[in-house]
C-alpha atoms as a PDB file:
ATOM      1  CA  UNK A   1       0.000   0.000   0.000  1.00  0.00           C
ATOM      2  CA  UNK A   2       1.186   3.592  -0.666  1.00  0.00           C
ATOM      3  CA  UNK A   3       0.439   6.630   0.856  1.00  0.00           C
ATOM      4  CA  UNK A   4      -2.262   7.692  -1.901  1.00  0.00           C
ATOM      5  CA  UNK A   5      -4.051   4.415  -0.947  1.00  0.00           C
ATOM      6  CA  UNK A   6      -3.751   5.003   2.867  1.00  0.00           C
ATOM      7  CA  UNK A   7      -5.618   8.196   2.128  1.00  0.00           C
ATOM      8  CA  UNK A   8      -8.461   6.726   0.337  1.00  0.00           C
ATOM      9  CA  UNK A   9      -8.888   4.215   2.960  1.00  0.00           C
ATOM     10  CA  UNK A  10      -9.003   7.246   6.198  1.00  0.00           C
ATOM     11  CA  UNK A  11     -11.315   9.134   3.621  1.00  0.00           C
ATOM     12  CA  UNK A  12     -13.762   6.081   3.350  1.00  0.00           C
ATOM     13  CA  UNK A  13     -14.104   5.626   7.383  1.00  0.00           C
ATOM     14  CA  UNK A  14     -14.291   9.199   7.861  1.00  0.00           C
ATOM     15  CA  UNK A  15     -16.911   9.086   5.457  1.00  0.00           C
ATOM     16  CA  UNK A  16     -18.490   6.282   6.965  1.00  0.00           C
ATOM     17  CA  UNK A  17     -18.409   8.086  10.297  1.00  0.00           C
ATOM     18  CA  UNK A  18     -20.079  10.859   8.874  1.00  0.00           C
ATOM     19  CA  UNK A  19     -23.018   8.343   8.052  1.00  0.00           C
ATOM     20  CA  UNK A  20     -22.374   8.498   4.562  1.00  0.00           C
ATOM     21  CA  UNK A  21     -23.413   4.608   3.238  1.00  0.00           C
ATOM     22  CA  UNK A  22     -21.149   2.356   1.626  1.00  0.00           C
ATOM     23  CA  UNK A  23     -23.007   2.953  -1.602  1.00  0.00           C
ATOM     24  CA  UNK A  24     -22.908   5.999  -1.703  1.00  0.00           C
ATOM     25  CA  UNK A  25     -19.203   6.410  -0.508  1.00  0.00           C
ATOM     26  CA  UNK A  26     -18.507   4.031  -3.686  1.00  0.00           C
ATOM     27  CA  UNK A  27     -20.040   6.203  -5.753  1.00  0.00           C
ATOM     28  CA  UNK A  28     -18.060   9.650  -4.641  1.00  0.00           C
ATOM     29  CA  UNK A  29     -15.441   6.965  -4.936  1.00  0.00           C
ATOM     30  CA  UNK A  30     -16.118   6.482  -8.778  1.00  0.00           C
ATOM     31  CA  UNK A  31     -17.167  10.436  -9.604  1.00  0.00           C
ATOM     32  CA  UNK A  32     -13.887  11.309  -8.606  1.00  0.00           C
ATOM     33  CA  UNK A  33     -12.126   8.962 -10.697  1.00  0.00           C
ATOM     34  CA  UNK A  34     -10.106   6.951  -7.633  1.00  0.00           C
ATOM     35  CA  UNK A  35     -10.020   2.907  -8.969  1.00  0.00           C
ATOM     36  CA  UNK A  36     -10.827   0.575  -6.909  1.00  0.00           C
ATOM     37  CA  UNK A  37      -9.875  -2.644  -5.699  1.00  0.00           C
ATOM     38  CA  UNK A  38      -7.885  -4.437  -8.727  1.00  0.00           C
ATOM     39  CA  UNK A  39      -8.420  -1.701 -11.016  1.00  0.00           C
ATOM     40  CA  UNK A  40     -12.514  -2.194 -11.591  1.00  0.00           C
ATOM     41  CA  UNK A  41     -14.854   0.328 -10.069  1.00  0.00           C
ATOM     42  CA  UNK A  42     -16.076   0.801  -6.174  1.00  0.00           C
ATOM     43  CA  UNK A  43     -19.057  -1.142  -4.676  1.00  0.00           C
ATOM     44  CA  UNK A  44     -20.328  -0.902  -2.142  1.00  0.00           C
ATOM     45  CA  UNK A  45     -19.262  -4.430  -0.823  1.00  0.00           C
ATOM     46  CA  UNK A  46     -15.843  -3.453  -1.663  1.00  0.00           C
ATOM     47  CA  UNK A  47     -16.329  -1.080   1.695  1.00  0.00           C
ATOM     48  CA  UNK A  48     -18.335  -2.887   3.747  1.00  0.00           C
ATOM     49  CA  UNK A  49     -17.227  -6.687   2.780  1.00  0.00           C
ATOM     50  CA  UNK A  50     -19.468  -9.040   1.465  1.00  0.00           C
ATOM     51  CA  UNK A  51     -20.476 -12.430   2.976  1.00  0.00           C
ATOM     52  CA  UNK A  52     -19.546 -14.729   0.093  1.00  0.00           C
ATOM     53  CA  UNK A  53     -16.067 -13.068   0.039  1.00  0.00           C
ATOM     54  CA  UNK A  54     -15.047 -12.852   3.648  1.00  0.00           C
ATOM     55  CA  UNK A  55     -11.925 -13.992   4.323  1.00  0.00           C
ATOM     56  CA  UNK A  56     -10.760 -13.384   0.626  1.00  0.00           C
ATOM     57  CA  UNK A  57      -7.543 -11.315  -0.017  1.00  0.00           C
END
C-alpha cells in the first residue's frame, strides 16, 4: 500500500463516520475517478465486505 491508498482508505471511514453509506461512498469513490480494488470500479461491498467473500484477499 502507498500513501495515496492510505488516504483513500481514512477518507472512506471518515466518510463512513459521517453516516455516509457504503453505496454511496462508492459512488463519490467512482465520480472522482479513484479505482478501486484491482483496477474495476467501487461497490459498495468493496467497503463494507461481502459475505460470500469474507476472508478473501
Amino acid at each position: 500500500m502507498n500513501a495515496d491508498e492510505a488516504a483513500v482508505i481514512v477518507w472512506i471511514f471518515k466518510q463512513y463516520v459521517k453516516g455516509l453509506s457504503p453505496d454511496a461512498i462508492a459512488e463519490m469513490l467512482n465520480a472522482q475517478g479513484i479505482p478501486g480494488p484491482r483496477g474495476q470500479p467501487w461497490r459498495g461491498t468493496a467497503i463494507r465486505g461481502h459475505r460470500r467473500r469474507e476472508g478473501d484477499s
